[in-house]
Structures are given as structure tokens and as C-alpha cells.
N, C-alpha and C. Protein backbone atom coordinates (compact mmCIF):
# COMPACT_ATOMS: atom_id res chain seq x y z
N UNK A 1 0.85 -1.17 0.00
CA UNK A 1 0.00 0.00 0.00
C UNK A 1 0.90 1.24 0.00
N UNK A 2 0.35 2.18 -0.79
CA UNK A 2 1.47 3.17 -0.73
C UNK A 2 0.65 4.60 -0.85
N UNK A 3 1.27 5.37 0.03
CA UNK A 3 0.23 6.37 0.55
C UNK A 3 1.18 7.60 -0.99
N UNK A 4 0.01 8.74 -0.69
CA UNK A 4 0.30 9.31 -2.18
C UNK A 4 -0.70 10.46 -1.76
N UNK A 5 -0.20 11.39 -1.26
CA UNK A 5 -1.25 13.04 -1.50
C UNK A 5 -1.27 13.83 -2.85
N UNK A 6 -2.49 13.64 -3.11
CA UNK A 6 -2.54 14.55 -4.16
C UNK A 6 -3.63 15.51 -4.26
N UNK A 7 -3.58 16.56 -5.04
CA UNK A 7 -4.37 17.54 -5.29
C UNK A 7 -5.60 17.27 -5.81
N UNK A 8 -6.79 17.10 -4.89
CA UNK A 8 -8.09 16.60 -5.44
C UNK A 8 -8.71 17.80 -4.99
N UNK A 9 -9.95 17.75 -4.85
CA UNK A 9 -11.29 18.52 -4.38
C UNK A 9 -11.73 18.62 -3.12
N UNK A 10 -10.92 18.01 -2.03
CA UNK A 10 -11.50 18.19 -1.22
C UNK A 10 -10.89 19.73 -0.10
N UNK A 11 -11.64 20.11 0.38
CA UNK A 11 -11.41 21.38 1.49
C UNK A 11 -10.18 21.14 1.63
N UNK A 12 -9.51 22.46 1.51
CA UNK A 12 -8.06 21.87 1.95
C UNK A 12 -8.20 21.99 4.01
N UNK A 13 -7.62 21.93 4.40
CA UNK A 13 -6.62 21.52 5.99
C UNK A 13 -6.10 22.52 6.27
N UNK A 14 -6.09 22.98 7.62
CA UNK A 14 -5.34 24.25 7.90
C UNK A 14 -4.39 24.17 7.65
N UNK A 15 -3.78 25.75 8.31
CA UNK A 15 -2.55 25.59 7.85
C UNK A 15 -1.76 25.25 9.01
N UNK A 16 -2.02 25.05 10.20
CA UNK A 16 -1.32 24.67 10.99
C UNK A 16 -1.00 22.90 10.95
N UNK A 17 -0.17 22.53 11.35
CA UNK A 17 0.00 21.05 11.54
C UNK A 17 -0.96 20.66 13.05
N UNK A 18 -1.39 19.22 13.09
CA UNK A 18 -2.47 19.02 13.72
C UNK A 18 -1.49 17.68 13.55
N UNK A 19 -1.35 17.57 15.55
CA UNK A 19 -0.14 16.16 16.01
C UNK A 19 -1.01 14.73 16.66
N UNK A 20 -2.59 15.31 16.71
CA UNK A 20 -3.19 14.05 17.38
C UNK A 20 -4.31 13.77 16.49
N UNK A 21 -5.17 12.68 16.33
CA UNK A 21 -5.98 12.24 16.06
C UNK A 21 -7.36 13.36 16.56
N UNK A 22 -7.18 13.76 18.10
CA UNK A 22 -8.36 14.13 18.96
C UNK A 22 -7.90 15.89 18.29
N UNK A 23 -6.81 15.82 18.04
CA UNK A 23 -6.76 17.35 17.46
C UNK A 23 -7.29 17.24 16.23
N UNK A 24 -7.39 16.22 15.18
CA UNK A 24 -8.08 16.51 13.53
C UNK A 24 -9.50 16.71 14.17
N UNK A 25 -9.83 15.58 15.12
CA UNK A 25 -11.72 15.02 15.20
C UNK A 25 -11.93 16.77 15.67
N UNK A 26 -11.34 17.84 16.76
CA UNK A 26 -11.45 19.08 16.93
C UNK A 26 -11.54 20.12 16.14
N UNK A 27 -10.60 20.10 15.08
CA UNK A 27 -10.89 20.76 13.97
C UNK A 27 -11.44 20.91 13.17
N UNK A 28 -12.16 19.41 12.57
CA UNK A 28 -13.47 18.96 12.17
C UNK A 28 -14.92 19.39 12.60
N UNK A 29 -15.13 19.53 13.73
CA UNK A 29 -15.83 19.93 14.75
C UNK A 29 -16.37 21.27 14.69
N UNK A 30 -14.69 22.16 14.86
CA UNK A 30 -14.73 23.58 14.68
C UNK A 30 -15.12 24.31 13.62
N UNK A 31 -14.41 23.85 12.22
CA UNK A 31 -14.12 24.26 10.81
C UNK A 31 -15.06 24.03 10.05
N UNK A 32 -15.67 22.72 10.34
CA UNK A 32 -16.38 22.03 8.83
C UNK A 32 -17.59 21.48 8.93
N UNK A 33 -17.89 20.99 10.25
CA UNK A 33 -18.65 20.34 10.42
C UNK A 33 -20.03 21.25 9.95
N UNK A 34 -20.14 22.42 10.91
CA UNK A 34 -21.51 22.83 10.60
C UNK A 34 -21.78 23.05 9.05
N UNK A 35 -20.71 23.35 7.95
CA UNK A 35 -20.88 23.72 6.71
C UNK A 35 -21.73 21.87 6.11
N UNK A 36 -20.78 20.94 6.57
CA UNK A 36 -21.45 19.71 5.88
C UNK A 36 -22.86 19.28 6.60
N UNK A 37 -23.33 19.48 7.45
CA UNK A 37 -24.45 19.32 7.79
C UNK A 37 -25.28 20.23 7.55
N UNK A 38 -24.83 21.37 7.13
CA UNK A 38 -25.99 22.70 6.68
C UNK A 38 -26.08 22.15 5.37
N UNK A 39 -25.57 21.31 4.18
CA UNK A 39 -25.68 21.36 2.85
C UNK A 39 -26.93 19.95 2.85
N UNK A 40 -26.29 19.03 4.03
CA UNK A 40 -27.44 17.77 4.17
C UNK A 40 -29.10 17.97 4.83
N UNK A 41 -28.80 19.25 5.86
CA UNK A 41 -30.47 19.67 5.88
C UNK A 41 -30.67 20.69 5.29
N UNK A 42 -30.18 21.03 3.71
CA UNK A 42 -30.80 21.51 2.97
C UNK A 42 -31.64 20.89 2.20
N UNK A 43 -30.63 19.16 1.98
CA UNK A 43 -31.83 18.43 0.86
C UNK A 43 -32.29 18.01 1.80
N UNK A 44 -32.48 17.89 3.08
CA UNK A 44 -33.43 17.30 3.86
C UNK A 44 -34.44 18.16 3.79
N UNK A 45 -34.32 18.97 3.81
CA UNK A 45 -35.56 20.31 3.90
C UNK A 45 -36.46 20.39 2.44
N UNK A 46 -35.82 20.21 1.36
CA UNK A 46 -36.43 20.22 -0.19
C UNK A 46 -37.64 19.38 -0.27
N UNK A 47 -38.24 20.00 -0.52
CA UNK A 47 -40.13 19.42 -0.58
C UNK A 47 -40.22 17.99 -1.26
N UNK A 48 -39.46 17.89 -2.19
CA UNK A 48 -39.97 16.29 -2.94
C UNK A 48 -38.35 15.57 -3.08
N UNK A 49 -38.87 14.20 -3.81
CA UNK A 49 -37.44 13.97 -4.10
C UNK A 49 -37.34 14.24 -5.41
N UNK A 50 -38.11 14.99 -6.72
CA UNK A 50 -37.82 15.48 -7.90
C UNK A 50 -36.65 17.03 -7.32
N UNK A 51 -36.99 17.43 -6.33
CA UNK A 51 -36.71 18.45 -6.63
C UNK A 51 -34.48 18.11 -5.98
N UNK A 52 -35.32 17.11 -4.70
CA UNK A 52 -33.59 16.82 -4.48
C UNK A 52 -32.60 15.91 -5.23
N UNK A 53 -33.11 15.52 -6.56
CA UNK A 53 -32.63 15.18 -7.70
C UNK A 53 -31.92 15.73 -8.56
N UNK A 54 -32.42 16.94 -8.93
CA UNK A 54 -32.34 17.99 -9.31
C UNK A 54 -31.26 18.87 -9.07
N UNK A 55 -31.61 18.92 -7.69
CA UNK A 55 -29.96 19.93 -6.82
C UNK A 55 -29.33 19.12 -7.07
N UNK A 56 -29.16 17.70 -7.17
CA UNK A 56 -27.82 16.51 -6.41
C UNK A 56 -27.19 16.72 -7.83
N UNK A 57 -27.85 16.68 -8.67
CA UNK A 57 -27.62 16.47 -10.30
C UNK A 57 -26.60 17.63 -10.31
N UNK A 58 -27.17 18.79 -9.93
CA UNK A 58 -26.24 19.48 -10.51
C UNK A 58 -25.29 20.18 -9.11
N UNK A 59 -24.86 19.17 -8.12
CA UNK A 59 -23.98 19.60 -6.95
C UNK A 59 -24.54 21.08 -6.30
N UNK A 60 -25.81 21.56 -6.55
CA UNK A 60 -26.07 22.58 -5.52
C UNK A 60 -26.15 22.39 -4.25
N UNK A 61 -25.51 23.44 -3.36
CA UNK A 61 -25.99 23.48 -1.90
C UNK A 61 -26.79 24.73 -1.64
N UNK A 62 -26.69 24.81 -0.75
CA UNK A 62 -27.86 25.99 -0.13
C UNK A 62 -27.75 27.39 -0.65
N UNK A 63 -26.86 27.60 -0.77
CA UNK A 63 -26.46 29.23 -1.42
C UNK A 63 -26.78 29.06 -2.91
N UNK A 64 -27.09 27.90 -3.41
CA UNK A 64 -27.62 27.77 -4.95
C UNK A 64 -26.74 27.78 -5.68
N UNK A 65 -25.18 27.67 -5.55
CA UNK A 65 -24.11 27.59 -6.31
C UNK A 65 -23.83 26.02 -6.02
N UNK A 66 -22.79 25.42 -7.08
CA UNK A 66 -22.35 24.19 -6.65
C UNK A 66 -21.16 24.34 -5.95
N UNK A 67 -21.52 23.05 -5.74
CA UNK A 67 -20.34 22.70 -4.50
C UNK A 67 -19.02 22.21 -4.93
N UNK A 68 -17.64 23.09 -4.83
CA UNK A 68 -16.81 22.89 -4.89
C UNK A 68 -16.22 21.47 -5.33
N UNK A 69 -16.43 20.18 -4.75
CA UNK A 69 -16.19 19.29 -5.49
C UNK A 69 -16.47 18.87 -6.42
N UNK A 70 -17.35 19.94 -7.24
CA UNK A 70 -17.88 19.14 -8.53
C UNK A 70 -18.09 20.67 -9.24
N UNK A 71 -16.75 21.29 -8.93
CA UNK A 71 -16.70 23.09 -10.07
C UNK A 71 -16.17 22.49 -11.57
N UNK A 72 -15.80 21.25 -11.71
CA UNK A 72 -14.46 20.78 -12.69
C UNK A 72 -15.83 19.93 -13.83
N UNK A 73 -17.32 19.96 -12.92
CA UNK A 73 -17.37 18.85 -13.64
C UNK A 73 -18.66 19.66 -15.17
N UNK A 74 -18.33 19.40 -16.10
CA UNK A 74 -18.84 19.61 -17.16
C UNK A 74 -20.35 19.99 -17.29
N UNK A 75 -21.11 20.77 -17.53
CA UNK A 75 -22.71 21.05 -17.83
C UNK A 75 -23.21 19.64 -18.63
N UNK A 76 -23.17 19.34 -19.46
CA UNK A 76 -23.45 18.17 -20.19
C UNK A 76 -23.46 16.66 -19.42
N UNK A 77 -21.89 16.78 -18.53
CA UNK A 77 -22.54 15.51 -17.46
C UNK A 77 -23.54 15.23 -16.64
N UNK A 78 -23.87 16.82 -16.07
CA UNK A 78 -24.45 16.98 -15.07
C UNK A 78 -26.03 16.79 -15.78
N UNK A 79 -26.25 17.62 -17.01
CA UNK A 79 -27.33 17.11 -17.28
C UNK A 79 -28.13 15.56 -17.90
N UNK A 80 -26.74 14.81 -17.91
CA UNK A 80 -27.05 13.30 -18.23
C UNK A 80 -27.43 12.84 -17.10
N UNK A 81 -26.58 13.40 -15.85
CA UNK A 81 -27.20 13.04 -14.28
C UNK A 81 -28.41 13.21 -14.16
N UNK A 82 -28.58 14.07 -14.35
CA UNK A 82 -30.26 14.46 -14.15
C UNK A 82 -31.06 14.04 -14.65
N UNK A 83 -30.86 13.89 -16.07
CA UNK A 83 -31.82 12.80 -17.17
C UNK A 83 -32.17 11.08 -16.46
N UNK A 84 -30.73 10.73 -15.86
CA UNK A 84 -30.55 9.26 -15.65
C UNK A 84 -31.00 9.08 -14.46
N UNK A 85 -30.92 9.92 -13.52
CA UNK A 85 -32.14 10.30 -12.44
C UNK A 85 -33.15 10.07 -12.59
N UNK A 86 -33.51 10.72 -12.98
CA UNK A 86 -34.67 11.25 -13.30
C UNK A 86 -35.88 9.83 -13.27
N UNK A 87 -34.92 9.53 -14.74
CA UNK A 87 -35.92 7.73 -15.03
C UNK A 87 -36.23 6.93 -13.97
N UNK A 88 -35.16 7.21 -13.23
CA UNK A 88 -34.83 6.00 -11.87
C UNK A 88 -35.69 6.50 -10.83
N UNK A 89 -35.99 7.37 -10.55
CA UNK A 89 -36.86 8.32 -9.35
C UNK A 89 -37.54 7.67 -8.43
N UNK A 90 -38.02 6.75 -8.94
CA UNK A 90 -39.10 5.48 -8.64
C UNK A 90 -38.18 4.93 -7.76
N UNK A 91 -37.43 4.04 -8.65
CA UNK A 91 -36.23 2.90 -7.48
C UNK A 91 -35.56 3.51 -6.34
N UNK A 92 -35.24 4.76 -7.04
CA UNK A 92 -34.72 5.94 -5.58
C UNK A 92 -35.33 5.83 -4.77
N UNK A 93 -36.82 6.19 -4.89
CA UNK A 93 -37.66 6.34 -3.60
C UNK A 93 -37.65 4.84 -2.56
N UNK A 94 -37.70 3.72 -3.53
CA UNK A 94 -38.29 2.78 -2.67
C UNK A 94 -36.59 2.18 -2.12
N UNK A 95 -35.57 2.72 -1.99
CA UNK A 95 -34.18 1.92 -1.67
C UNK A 95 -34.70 2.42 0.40
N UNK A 96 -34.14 1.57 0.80
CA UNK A 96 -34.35 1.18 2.49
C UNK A 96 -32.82 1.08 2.78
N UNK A 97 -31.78 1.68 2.38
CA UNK A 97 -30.40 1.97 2.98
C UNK A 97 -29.58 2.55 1.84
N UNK A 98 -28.71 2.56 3.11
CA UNK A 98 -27.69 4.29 2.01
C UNK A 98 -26.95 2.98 1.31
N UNK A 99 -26.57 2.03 1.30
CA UNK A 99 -25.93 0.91 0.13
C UNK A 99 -26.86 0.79 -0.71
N UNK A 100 -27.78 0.49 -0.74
CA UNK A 100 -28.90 0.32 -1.64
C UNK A 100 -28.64 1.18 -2.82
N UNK A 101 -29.49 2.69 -2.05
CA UNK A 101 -29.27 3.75 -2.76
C UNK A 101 -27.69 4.28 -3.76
N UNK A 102 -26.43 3.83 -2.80
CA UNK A 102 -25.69 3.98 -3.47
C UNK A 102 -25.15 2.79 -4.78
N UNK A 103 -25.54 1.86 -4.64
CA UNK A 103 -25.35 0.57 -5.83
C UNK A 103 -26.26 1.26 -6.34
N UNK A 104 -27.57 1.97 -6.27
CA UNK A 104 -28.34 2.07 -7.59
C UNK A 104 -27.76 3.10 -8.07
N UNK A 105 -27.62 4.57 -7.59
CA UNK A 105 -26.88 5.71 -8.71
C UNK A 105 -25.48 4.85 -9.05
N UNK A 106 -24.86 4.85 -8.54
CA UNK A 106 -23.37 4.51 -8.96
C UNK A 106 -23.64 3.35 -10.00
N UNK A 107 -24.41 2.82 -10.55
CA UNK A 107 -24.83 1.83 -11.61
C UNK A 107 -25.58 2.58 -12.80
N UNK A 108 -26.00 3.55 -12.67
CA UNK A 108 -26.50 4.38 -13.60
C UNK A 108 -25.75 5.82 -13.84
N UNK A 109 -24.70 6.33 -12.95
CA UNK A 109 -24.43 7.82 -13.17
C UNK A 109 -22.70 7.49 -13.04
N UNK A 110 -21.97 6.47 -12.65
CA UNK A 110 -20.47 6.29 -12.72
C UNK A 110 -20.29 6.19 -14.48
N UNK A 111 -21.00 5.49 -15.30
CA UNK A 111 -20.59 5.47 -16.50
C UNK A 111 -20.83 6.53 -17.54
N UNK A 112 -21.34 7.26 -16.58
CA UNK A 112 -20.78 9.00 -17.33
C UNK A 112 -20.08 9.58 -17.84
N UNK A 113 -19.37 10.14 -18.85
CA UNK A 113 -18.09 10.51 -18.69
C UNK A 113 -18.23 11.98 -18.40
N UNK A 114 -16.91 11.98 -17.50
CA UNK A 114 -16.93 13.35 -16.75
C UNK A 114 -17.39 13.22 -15.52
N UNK A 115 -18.14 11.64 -14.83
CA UNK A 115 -18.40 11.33 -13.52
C UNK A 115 -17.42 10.50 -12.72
N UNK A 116 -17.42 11.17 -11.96
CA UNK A 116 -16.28 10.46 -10.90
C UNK A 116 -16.65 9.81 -9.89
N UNK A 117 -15.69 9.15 -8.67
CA UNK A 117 -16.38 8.55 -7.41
C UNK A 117 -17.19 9.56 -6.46
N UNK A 118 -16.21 10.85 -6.52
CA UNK A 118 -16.82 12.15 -5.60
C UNK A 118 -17.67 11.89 -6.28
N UNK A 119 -18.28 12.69 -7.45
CA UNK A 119 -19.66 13.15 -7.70
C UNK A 119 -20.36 11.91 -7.12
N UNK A 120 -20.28 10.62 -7.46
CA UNK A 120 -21.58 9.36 -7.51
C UNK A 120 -21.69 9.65 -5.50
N UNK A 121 -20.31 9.86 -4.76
CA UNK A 121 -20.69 9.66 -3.67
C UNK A 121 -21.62 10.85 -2.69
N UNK A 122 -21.03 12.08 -3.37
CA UNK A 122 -21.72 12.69 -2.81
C UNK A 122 -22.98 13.14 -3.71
N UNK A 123 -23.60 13.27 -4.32
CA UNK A 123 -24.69 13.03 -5.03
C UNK A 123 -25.84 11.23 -4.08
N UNK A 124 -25.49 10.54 -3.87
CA UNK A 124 -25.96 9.39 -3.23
C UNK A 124 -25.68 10.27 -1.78
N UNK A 125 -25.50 10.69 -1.03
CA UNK A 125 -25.02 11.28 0.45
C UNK A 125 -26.27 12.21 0.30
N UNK A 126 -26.78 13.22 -0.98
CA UNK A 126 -27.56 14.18 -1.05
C UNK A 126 -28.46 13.84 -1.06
N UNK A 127 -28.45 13.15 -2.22
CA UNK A 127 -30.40 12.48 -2.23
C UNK A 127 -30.69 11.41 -0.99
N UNK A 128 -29.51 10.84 -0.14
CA UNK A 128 -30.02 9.88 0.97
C UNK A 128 -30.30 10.50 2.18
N UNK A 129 -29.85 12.20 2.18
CA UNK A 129 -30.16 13.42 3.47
C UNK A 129 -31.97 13.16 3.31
N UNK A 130 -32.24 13.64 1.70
CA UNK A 130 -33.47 13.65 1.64
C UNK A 130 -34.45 12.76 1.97
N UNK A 131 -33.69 11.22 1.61
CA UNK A 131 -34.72 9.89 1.94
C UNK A 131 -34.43 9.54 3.61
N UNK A 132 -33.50 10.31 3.96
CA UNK A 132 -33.18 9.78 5.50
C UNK A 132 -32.44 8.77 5.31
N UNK A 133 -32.02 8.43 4.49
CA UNK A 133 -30.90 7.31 4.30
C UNK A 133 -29.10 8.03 4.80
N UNK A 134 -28.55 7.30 6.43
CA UNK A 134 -27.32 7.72 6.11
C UNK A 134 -26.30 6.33 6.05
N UNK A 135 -24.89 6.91 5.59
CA UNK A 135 -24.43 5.40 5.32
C UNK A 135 -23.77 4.91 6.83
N UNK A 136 -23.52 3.85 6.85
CA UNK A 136 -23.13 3.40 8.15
C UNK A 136 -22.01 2.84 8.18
N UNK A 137 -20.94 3.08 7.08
CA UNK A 137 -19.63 2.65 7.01
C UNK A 137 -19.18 3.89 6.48
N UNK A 138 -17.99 4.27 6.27
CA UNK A 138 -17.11 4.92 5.81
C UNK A 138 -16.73 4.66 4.20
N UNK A 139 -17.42 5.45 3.35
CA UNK A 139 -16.99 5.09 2.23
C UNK A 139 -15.77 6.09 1.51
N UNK A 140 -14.66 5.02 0.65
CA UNK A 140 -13.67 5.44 0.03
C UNK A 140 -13.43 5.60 -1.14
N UNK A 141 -13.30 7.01 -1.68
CA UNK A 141 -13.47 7.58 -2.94
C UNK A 141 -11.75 8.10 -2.95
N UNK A 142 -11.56 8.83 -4.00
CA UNK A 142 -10.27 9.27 -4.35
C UNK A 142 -9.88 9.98 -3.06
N UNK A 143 -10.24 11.09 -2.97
CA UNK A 143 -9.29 11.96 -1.67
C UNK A 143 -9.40 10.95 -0.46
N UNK A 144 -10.62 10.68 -0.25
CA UNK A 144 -11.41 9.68 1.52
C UNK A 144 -10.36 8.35 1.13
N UNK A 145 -9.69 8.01 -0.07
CA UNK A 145 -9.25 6.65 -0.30
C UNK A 145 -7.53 6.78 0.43
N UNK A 146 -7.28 8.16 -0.12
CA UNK A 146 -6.07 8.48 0.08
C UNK A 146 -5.37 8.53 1.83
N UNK A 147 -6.78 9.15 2.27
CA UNK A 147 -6.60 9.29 4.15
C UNK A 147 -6.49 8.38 4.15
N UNK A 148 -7.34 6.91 4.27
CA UNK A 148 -7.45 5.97 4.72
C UNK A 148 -5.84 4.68 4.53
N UNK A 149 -5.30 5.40 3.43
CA UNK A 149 -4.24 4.46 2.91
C UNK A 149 -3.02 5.16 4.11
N UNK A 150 -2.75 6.38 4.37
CA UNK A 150 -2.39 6.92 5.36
C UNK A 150 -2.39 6.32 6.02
N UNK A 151 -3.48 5.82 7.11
CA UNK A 151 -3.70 4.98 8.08
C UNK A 151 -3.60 3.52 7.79
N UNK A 152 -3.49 2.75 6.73
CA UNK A 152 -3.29 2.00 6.31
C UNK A 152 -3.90 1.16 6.31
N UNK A 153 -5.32 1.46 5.86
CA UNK A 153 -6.60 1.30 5.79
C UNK A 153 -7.19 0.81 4.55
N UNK A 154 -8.11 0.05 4.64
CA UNK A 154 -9.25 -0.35 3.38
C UNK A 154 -8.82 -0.64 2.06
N UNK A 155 -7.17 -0.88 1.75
CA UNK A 155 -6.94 -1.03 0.82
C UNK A 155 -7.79 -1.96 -0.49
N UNK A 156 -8.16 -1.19 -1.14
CA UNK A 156 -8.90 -2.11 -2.52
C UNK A 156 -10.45 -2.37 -1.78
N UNK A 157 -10.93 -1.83 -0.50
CA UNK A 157 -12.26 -1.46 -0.55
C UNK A 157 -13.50 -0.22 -0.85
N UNK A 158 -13.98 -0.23 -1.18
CA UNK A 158 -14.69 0.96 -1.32
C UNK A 158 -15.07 1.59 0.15
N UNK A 159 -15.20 0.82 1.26
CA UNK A 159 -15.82 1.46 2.64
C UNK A 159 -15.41 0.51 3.43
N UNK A 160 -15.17 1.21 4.39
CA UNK A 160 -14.84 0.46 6.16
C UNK A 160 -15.30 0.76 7.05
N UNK A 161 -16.08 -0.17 8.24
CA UNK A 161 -16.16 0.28 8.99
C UNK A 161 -15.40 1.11 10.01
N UNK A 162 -16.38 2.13 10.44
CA UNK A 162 -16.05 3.14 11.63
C UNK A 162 -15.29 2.54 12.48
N UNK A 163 -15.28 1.73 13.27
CA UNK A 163 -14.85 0.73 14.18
C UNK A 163 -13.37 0.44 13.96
N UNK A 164 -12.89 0.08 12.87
CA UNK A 164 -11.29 -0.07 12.15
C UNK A 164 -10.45 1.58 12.05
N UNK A 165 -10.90 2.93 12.30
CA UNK A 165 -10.78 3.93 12.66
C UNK A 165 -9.91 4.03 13.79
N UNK A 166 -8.94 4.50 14.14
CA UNK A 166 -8.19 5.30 15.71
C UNK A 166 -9.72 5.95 16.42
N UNK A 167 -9.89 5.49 17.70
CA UNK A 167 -10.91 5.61 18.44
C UNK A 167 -11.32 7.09 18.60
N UNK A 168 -10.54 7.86 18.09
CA UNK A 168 -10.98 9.46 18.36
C UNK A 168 -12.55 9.65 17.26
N UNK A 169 -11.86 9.41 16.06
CA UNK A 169 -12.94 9.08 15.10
C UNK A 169 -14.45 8.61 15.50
N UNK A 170 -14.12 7.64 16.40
CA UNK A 170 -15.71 6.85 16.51
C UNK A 170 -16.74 7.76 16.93
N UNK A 171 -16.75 9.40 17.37
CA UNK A 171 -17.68 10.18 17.87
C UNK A 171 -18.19 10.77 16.89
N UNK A 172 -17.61 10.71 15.53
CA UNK A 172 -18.31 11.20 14.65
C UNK A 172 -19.03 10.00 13.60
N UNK A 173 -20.11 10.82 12.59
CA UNK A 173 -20.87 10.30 11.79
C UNK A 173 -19.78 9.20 10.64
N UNK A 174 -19.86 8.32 10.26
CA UNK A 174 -19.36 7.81 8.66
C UNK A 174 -18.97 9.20 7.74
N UNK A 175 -20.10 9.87 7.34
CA UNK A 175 -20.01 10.71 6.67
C UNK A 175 -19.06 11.78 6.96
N UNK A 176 -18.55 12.12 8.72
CA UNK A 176 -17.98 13.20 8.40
C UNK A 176 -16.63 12.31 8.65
N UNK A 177 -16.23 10.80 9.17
CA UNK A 177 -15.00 10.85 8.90
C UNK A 177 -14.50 10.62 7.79
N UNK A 178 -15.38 10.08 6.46
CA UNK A 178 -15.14 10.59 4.85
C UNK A 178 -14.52 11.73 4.64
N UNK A 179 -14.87 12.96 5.44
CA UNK A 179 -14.46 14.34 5.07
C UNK A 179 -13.12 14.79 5.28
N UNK A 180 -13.16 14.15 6.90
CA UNK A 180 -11.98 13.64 7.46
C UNK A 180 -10.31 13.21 6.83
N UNK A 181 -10.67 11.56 6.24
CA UNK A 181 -9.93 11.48 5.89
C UNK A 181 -9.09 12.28 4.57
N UNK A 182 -10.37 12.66 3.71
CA UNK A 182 -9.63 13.59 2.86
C UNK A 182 -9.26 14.91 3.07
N UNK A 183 -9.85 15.77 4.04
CA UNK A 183 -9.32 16.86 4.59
C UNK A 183 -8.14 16.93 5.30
N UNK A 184 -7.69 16.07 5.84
CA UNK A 184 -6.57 15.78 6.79
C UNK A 184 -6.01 14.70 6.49
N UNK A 185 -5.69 14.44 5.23
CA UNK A 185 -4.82 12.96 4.66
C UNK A 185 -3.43 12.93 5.29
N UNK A 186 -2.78 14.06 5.02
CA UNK A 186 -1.50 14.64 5.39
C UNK A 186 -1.37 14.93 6.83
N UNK A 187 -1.93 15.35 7.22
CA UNK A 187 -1.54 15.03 9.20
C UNK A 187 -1.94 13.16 9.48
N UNK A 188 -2.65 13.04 8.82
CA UNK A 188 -3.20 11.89 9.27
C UNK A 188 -1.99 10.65 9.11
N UNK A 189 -1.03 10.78 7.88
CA UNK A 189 0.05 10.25 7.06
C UNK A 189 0.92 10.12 8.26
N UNK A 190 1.59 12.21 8.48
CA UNK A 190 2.01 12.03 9.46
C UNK A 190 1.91 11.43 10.95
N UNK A 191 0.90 11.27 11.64
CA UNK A 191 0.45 11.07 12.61
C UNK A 191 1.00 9.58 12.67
N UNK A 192 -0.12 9.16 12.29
CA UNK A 192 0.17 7.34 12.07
C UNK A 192 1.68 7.29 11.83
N UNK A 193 2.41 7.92 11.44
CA UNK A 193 3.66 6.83 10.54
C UNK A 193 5.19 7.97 11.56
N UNK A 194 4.20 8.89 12.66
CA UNK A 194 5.33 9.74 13.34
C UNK A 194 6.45 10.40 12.94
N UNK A 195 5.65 10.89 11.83
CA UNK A 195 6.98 11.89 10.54
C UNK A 195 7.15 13.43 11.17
């Protein structure tokens, strides 16, 4: 396994260095947290699920602009998202867990071109705020893949449980130590490996 930072999409990390585990889960806390839970009871708040289709499709959050992880991604993808949505709306509604939900978009919107793991994951994270669906493992996409290899983690899985985490972690959601690991790949590198 070989750990590897690179320049993706996710929030960057202060600028200070951060020497403990209980110091990232703090900064998380402080910095970010309320922004990622203000964008999830936004589609929680959206009247139907046409309409939180719609936003997910095209990465809006609450301020009605998209969301930074998905500034790169093309008008034309986004509106194939929405189209391929769209059809599916039905199966959306009736999925009973955030795996569910995520095997069904990621089977219809990964073979996009111009779609990536971010978009399928957080797009499935948006529309599952709305269905009340959250995930209950830690899923690993490019940046979230990279923390985790840091820690020396999940290699060649898509998600791990919370539980396989440094115990500071376990107080937060799946979802925000996703954020986690890609926000703080690089302390996290350091930390674990005492660089």
C-alpha cells in the first residue's frame, strides 16, 4: 500500500500542523462540520425527491451555487445526471439503505463521462439526506481513499467500517470521517507513521 497526497477537491486543511488524532476530530468539529451538515439539511428540507434530484444532479448546496467538489465537472454531465435520475426516481424512492441507494446511482451515473467517485458519492449522500438514508460505514473515494491508505486502511475497498478507525474518530458520523480522511490525509500520514 502506498500512501500518495494529491491535489483533489476536497477542502483543503489548515494551515497549521495538527499532532493528534483528537486534534483533527477538533478541527473537524470547529471548521467544517456545521458547513457539511448545513448542505445535508438543505436536501433534507427540499419538498420532494424530484426536486432533491435535481440539486444533487447538478452539486447545488444551499447558497444555490455548486459545491466545490464538482466546479471541474462539465454542464453536459451533469445534465445526463439528471436525465438518468430522473428515469430512476421510482427505485430511488423505494431503496431502504444508504448501500442500496448507493449501488443504484453509482450503476447508472459512474458510467458518465466526466463522472467520478466524488460526484456518484456525494450526489448518493444528497439524495439519501433527503430519503433519511445515512451510510453506516465509511466510504472510500479518491481523496477519503487516500486518508485511509495513510492509516493504512481499506486497501482495494470501497468502505470500512467506523470501528477499524483510531478511536478518536468513533464520535463522529461515517459521513464526516469521509471528510476527514480527505481533509486531513497529510496530518493523518504524518500522525500514524510519526513523521
Amino acid at each position: 500500500m502506498t500512501y500518495k497526497s494529491n491535489n483533489n477537491n476536497c477542502q483543503a486543511g489548515t494551515n497549521k500542523r495538527l499532532n493528534t488524532f483528537q486534534a483533527i476530530v477538533a478541527d473537524y468539529k470547529n471548521r467544517v462540520r456545521q458547513h457539511s451538515a448545513g448542505i445535508l439539511r438543505f436536501y433534507q428540507n427540499l419538498p420532494d425527491l424530484h426536486t432533491a434530484i435535481d440539486n444533487a444532479s447538478y452539486a447545488k448546496i444551499e447558497n444555490g451555487k455548486r459545491h466545490d467538489h464538482q466546479r471541474r465537472i462539465g454542464g453536459l454531465a451533469m445534465d445526463e445526471t439528471k436525465r438518468r435520475l430522473t428515469i430512476i426516481e421510482y427505485e430511488i424512492s423505494q431503496c431502504k439503505s444508504f448501500l442500496e441507494l448507493f449501488d443504484l446511482i453509482n450503476q447508472h451515473i459512474f458510467p458518465i463521462s466526466g463522472i467520478g467517485e466524488l460526484m456518484v458519492y456525494d450526489t448518493v449522500l444528497r439524495i439519501g439526506a433527503h430519503l433519511q438514508l445515512k451510510p453506516a460505514h465509511v466510504y472510500l473515494h479518491r481523496g477519503a481513499r487516500t486518508g485511509a491508505d495513510a492509516l493504512e486502511l481499506g486497501s482495494g475497498q470501497r468502505m470500512i467500517p467506523l470501528s477499524e478507525l483510531p478511536p478518536a474518530f468513533h464520535e463522529l458520523e461515517p459521513y464526516e470521517v469521509e471528510d476527514c480522511l480527505c481533509i486531513y490525509k497529510d496530518d493523518l500520514y504524518r500522525i500514524h507513521h510519526s513523521v
